[in-house]
C-alpha atoms as a PDB file:
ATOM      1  CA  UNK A   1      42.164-116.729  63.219  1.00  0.00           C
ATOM      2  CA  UNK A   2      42.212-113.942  60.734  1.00  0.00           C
ATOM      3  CA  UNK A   3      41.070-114.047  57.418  1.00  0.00           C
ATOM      4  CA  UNK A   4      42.570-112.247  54.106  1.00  0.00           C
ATOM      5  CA  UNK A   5      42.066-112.031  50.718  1.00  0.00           C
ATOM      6  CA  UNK A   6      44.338-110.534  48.689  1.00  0.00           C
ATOM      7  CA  UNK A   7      44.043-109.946  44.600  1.00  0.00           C
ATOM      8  CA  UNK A   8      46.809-107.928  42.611  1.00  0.00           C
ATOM      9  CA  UNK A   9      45.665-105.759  39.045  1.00  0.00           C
ATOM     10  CA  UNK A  10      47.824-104.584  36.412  1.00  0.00           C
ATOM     11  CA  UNK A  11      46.029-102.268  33.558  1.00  0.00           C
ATOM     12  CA  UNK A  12      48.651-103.661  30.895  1.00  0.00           C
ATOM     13  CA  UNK A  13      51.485-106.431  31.853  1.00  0.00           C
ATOM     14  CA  UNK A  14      53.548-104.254  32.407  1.00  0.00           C
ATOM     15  CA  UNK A  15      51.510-100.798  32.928  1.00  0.00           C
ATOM     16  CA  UNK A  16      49.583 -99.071  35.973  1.00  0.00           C
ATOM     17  CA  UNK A  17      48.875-102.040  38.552  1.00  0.00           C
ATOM     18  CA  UNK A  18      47.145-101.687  42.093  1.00  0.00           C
ATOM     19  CA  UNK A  19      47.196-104.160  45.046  1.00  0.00           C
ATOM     20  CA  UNK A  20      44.257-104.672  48.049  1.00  0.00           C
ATOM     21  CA  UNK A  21      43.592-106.912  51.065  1.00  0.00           C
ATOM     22  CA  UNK A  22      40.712-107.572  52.921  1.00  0.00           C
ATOM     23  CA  UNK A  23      40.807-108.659  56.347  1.00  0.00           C
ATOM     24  CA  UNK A  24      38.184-109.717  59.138  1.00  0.00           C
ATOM     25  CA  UNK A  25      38.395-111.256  62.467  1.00  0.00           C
ATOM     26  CA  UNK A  26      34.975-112.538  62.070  1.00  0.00           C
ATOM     27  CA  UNK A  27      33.967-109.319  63.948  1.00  0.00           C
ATOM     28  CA  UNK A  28      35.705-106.292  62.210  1.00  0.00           C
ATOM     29  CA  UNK A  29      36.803-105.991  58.495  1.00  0.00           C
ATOM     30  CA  UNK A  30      39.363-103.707  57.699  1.00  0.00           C
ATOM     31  CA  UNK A  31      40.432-103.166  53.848  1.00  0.00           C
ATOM     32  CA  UNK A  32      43.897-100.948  52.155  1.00  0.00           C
ATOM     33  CA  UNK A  33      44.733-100.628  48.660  1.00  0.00           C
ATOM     34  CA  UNK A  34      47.397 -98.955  46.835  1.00  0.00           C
ATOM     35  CA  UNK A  35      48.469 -98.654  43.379  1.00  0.00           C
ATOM     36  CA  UNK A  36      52.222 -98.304  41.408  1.00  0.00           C
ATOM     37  CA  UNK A  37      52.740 -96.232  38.156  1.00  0.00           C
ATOM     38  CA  UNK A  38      54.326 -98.850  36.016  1.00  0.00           C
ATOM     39  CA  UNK A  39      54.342-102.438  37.217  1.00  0.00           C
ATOM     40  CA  UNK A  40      53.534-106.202  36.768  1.00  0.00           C
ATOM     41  CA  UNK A  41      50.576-107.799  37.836  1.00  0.00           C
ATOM     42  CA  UNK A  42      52.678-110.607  39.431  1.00  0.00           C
ATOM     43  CA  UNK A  43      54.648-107.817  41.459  1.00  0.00           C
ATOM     44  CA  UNK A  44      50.922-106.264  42.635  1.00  0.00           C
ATOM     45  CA  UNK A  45      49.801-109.987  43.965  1.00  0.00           C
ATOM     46  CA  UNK A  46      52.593-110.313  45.782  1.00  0.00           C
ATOM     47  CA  UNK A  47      52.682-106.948  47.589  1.00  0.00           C
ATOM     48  CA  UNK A  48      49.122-107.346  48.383  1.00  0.00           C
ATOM     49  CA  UNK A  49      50.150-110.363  50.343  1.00  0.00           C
ATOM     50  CA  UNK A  50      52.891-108.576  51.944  1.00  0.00           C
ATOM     51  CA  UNK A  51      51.147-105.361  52.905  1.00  0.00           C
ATOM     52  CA  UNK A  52      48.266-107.901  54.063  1.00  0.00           C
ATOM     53  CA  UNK A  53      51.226-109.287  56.448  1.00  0.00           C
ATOM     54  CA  UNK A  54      52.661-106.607  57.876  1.00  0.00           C
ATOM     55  CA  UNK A  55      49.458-104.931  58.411  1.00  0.00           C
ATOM     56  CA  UNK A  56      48.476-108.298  60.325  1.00  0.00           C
ATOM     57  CA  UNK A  57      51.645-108.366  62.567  1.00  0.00           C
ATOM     58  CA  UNK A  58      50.489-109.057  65.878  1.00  0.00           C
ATOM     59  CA  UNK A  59      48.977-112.457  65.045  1.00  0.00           C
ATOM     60  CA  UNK A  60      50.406-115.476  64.211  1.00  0.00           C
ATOM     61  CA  UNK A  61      48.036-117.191  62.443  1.00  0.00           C
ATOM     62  CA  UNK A  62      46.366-116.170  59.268  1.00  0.00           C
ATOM     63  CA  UNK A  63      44.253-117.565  56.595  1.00  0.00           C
ATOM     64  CA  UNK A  64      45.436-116.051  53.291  1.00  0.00           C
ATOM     65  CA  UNK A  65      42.642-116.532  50.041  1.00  0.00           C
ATOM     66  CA  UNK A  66      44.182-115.545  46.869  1.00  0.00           C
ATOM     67  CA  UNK A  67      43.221-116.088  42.920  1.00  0.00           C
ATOM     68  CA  UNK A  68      47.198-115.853  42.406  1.00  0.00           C
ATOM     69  CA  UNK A  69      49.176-119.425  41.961  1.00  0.00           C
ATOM     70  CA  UNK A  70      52.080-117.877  41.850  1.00  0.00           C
ATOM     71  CA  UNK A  71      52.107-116.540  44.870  1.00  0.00           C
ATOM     72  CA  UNK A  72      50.275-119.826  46.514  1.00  0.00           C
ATOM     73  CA  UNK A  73      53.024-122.032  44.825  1.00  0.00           C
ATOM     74  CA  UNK A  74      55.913-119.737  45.376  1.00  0.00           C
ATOM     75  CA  UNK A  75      55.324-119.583  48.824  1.00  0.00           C
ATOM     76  CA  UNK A  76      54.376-123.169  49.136  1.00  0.00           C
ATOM     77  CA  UNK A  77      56.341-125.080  46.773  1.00  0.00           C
ATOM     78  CA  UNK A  78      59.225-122.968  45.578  1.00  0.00           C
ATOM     79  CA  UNK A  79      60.260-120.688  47.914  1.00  0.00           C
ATOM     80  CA  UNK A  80      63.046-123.084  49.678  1.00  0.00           C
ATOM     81  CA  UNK A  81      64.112-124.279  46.734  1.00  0.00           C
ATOM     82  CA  UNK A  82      64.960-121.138  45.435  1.00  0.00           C
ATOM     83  CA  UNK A  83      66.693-119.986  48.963  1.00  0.00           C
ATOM     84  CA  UNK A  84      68.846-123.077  48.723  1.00  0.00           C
ATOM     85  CA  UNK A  85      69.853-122.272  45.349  1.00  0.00           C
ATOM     86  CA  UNK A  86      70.805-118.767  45.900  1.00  0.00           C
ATOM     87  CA  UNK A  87      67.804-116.879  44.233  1.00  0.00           C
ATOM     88  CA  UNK A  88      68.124-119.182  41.287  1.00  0.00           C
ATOM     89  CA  UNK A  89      65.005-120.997  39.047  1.00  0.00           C
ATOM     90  CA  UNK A  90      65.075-125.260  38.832  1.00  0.00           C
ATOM     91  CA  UNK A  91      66.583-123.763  35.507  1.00  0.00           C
ATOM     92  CA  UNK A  92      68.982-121.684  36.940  1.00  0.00           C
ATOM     93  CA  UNK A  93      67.800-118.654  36.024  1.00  0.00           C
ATOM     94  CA  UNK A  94      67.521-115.074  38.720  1.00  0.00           C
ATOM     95  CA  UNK A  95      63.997-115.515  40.103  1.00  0.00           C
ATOM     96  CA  UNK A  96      61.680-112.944  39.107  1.00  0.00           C
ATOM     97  CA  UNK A  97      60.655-110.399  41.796  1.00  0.00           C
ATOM     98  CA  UNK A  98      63.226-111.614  44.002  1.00  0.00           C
ATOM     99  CA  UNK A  99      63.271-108.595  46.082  1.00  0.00           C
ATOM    100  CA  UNK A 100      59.201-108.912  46.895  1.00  0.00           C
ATOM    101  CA  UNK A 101      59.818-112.671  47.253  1.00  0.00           C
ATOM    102  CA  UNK A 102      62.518-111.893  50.206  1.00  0.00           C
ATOM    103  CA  UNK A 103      59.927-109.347  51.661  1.00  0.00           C
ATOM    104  CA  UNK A 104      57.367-112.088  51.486  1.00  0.00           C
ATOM    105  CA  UNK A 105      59.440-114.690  53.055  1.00  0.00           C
ATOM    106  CA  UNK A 106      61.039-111.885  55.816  1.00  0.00           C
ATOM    107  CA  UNK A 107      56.801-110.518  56.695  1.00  0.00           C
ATOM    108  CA  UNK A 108      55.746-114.175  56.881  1.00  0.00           C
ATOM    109  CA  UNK A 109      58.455-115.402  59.231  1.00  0.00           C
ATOM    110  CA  UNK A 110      57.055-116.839  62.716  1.00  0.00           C
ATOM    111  CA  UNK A 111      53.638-116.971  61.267  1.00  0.00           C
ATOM    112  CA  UNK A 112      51.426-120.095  60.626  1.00  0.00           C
ATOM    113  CA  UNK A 113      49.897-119.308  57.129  1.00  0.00           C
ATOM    114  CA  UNK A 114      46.903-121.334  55.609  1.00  0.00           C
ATOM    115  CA  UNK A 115      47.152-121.031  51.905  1.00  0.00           C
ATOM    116  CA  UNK A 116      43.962-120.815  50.266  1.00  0.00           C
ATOM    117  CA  UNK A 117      43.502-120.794  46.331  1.00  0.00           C
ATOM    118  CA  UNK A 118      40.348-119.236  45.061  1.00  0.00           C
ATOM    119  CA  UNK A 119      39.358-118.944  41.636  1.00  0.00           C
ATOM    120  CA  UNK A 120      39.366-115.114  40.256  1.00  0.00           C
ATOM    121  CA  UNK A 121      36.006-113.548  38.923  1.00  0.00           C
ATOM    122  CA  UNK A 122      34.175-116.047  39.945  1.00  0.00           C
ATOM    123  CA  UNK A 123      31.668-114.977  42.481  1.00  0.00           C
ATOM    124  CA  UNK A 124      33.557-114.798  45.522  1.00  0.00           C
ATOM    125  CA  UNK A 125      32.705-112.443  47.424  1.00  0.00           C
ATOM    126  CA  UNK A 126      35.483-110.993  49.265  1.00  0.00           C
ATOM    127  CA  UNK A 127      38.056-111.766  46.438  1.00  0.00           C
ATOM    128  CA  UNK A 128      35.325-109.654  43.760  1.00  0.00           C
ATOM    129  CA  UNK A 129      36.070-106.912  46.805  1.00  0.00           C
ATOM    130  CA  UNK A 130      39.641-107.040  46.425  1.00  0.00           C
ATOM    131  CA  UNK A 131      39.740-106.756  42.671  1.00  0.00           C
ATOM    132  CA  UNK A 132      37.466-103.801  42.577  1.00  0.00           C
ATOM    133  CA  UNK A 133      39.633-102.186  44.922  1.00  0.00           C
ATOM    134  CA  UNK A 134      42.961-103.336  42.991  1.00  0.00           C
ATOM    135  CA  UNK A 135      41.626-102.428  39.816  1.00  0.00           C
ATOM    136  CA  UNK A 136      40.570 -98.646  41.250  1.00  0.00           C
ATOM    137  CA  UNK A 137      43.607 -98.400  42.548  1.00  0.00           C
ATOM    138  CA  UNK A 138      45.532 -99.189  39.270  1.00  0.00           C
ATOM    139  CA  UNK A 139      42.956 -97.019  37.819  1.00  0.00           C
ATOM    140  CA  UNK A 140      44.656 -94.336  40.464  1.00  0.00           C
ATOM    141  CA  UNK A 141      47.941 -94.789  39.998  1.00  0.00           C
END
């Protein structure tokens, strides 16, 4: 199975943001970054998990660690809901990002996804690798 971790950065909410994945079959380890002008930090998790997705294509089962709730619960808990209600909150309000949230749901079709939640800056070793990268790439941008 591969393994990711993904981690999103935003210098300023909103402001300069960059977005990396790490992934390793055990064997290899492959990393990509990339960074956007002016952004969210919520918009930079989620297109780390969607780069992370595409890049991983050709298998169907993935292990994705990421500091981000949001994305974890989105994907887990709210992402239906929000289909069945036309794009629209519990509150019914547009959801946020909607356009990353339909690439999201679109990359991760077919796939069986383990979500794991790790906690940010805390000594993790491949998620402190994605935020250095994230955060150089915002840096970039």
């Amino acid at each position: 199975m591969l393994k990711i971790w993904t981690d999103g950065s935003c210098l300023g909410n909103p402001g300069p943001g960059g977005w990396a994945f790490v992934a390793t079959n055990g064997k290899e380890t492959a990393e990509r970054s990339g960074g956007e002008k002016d952004t969210t930090n919520n918009r930079m998790e989620l297109t780390a998990v969607i780069r992370a997705l595409s890049a991983a294509r050709h298998h169907d089962e993935l292990e994705i660690h990421t500091d981000s709730q949001y994305v974890k619960n989105g994907m887990q808990l709210w992402l239906a809901q929000w289909k069945n209600n036309n794009w629209k909150t519990g509150a019914n309000k547009p959801v946020k990002n909607k356009e990353l949230w339909q690439q999201l749901d679109s990359v991760s079709q077919g796939k069986k996804i383990h979500w794991v939640w790790v906690k940010g800056h805390a000594g993790n070793e491949m998620n402190e690798r994605c935020d250095e990268l994230a955060r150089t790439a915002a840096m970039n941008a």
